[in-house]
Protein backbone atom coordinates (compact mmCIF):
# COMPACT_ATOMS: atom_id res chain seq x y z
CA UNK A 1 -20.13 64.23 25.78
CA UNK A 2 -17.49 65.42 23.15
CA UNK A 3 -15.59 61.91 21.59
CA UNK A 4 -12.00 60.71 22.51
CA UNK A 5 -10.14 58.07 20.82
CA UNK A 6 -7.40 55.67 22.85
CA UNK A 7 -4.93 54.40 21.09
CA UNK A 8 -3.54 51.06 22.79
CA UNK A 9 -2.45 47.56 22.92
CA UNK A 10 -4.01 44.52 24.38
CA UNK A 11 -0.52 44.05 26.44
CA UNK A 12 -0.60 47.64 28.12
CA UNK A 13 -1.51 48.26 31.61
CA UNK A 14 -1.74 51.54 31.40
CA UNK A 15 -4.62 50.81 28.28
CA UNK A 16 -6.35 48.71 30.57
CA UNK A 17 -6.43 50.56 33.68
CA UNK A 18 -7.69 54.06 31.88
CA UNK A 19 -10.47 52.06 29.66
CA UNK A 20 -11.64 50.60 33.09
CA UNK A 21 -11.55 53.88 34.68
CA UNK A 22 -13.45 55.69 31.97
CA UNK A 23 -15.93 53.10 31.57
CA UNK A 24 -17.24 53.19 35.61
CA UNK A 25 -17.44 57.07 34.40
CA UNK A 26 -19.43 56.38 31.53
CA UNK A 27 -17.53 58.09 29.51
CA UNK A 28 -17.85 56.49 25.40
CA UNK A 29 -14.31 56.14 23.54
CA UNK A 30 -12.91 54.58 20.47
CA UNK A 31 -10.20 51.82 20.87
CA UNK A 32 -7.24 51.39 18.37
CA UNK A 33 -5.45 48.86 18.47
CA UNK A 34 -1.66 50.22 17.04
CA UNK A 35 -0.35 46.86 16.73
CA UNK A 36 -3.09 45.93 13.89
CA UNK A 37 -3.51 49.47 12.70
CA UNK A 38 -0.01 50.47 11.64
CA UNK A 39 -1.35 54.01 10.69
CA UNK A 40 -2.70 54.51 14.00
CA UNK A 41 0.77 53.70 15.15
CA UNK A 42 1.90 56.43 12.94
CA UNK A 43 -0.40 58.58 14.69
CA UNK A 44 0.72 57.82 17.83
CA UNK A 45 4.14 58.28 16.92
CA UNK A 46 4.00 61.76 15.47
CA UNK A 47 2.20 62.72 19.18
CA UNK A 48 5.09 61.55 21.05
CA UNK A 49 8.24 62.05 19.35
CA UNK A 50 8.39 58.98 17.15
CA UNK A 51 7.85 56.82 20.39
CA UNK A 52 5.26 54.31 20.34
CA UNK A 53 3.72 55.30 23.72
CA UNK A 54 0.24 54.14 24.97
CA UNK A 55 -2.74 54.76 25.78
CA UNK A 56 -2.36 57.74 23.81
CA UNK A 57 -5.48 59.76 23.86
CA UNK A 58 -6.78 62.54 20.99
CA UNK A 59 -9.75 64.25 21.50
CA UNK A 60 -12.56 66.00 18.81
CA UNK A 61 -10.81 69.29 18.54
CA UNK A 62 -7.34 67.74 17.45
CA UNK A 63 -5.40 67.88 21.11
CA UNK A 64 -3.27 64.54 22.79
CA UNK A 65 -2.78 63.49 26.15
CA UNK A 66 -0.49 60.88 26.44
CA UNK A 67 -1.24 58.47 29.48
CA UNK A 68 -3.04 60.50 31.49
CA UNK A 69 -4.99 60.35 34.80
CA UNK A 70 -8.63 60.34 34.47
CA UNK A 71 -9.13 63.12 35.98
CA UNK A 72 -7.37 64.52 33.48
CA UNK A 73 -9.66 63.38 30.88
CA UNK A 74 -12.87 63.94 31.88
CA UNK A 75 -11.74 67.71 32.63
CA UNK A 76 -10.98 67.99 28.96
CA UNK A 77 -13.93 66.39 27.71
CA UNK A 78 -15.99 68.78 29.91
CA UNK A 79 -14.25 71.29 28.10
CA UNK A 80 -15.51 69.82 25.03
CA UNK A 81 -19.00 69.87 25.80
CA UNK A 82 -18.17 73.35 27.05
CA UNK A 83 -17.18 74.89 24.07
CA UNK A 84 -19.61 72.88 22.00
CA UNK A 85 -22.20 73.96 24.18
């Protein structure tokens, strides 16, 4: 499965609800934290219009979703293996 990285905090909801719903699909992501990576918050920044908005997701091929369903991401990824494929 193509590779997705979540940016996050260990405050956010949203972080927490996505990893858990990504990990009962098996799916394997990286976790950064922004709050001890402050280029990672740079990252995220530059994705959502200089907001620091999380989980921000970016995937192999360069794209963002910014809290997204699920759904949402596992369609992409599948489009990932798709194209690697």
């Amino acid at each position: 499965m193509a590779s997705v990285t979540m940016y996050s905090t260990p405050w956010c909801g949203y972080c927490h609800r996505l990893k858990g719903q990504l990990e009962r699909e098996g799916v394997h992501f990286e976790v950064v934290d922004i709050e001890e990576n402050p280029a990672a918050a740079e990252v995220v920044m530059r994705i959502n219009n200089g907001n620091q908005t999380v989980p921000t997701l970016v995937y192999a091929d360069g794209t963002a979703h910014t809290n997204p369903p699920a759904k949402q991401v596992l369609a992409k990824l599948a489009e990932l293996d798709e194209l690697s494929a």
